[in-house]
Protein backbone atom coordinates (compact mmCIF):
# COMPACT_ATOMS: atom_id res chain seq x y z
CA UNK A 1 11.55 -17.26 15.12
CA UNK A 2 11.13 -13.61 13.67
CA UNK A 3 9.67 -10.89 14.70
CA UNK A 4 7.79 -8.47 12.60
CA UNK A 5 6.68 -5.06 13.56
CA UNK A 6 3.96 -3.17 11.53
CA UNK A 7 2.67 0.34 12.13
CA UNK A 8 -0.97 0.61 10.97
CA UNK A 9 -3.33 3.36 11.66
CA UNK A 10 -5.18 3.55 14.65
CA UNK A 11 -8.52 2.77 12.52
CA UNK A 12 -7.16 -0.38 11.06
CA UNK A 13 -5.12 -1.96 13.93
CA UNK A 14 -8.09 -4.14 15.12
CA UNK A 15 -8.92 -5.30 11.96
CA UNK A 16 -5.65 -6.34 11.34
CA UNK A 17 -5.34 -7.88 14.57
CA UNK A 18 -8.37 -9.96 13.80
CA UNK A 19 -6.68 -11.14 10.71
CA UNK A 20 -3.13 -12.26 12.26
CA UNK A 21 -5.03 -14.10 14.85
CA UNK A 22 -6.72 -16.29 12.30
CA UNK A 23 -3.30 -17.38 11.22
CA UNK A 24 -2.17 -20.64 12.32
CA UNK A 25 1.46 -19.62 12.30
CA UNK A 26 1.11 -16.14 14.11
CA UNK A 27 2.23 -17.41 17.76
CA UNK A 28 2.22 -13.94 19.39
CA UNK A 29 0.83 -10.41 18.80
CA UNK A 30 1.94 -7.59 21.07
CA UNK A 31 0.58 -3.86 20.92
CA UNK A 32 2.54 -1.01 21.34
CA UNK A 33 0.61 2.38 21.00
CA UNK A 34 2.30 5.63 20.04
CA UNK A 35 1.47 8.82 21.74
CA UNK A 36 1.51 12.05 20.92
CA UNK A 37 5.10 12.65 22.17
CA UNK A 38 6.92 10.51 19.79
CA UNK A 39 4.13 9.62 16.80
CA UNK A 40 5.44 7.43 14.35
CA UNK A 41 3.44 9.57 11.57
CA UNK A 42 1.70 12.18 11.48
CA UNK A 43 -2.05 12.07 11.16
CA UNK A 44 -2.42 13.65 7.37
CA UNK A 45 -5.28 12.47 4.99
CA UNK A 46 -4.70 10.87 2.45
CA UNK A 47 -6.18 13.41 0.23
CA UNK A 48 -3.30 15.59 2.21
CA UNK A 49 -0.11 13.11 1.67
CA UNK A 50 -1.27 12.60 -2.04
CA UNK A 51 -1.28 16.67 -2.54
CA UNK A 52 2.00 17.28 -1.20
CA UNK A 53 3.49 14.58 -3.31
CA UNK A 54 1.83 16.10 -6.11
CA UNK A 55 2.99 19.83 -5.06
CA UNK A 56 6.97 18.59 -4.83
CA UNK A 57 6.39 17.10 -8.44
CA UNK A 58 5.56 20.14 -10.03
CA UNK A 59 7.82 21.54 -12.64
CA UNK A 60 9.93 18.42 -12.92
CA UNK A 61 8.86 17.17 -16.02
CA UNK A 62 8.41 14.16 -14.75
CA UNK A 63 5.99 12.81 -17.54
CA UNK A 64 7.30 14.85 -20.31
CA UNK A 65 8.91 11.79 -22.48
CA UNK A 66 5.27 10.16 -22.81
CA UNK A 67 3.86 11.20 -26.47
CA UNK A 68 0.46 9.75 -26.39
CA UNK A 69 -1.06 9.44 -22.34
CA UNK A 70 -3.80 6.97 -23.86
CA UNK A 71 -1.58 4.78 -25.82
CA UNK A 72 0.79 4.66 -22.28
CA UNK A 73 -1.50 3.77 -20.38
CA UNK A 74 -3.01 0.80 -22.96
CA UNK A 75 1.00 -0.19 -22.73
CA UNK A 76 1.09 -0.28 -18.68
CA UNK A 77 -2.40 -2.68 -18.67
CA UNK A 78 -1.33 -5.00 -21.09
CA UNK A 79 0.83 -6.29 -17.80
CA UNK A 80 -2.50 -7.11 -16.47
CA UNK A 81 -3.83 -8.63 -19.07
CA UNK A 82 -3.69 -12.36 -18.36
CA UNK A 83 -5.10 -15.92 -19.71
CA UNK A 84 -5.75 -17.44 -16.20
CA UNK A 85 -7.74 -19.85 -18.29
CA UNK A 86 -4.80 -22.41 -18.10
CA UNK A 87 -4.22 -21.40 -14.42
CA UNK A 88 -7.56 -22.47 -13.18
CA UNK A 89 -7.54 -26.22 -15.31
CA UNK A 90 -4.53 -27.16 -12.83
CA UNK A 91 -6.50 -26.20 -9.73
């Protein structure tokens, strides 16, 4: 048997408890709440998280190879582009 622990936010653990429950092979599921003493993040926004990430990037050039943004990004979605067409005749 394994054992998997996940650390959700406070918001989400019931839904996600809701979900493993519903799963036939989910045997167990324990709750272990964190307290302010030992938090296992802290309690940033998103909005917050996503700014400091961008702050630390600044000035590294991290995008400066890329000629054409537009033409990039077509590239990246082509990876998304599938025919699922022959996928869904073998279902």
């Amino acid at each position: 048997m394994t054992i998997l622990k996940v650390t959700v936010e406070d918001e989400q653990a019931d839904l996600l408890r809701k979900l493993l429950q519903e799963v036939s092979y989910v045997k167990n599921i324990e709750e272990d709440l964190q307290t302010n003493d030992n938090p296992i993040s802290t309690s940033e926004s998103s909005n917050e998280k996503i700014k400091k990430i961008l702050d630390k990037a600044k000035g590294k050039g991290l995008f400066k190879d890329i000629k054409d943004p537009v033409e990039w990004q077509r590239e990246l979605r082509k990876e998304w582009d599938c025919d699922f067409s022959n996928v869904l005749k073998t279902i």
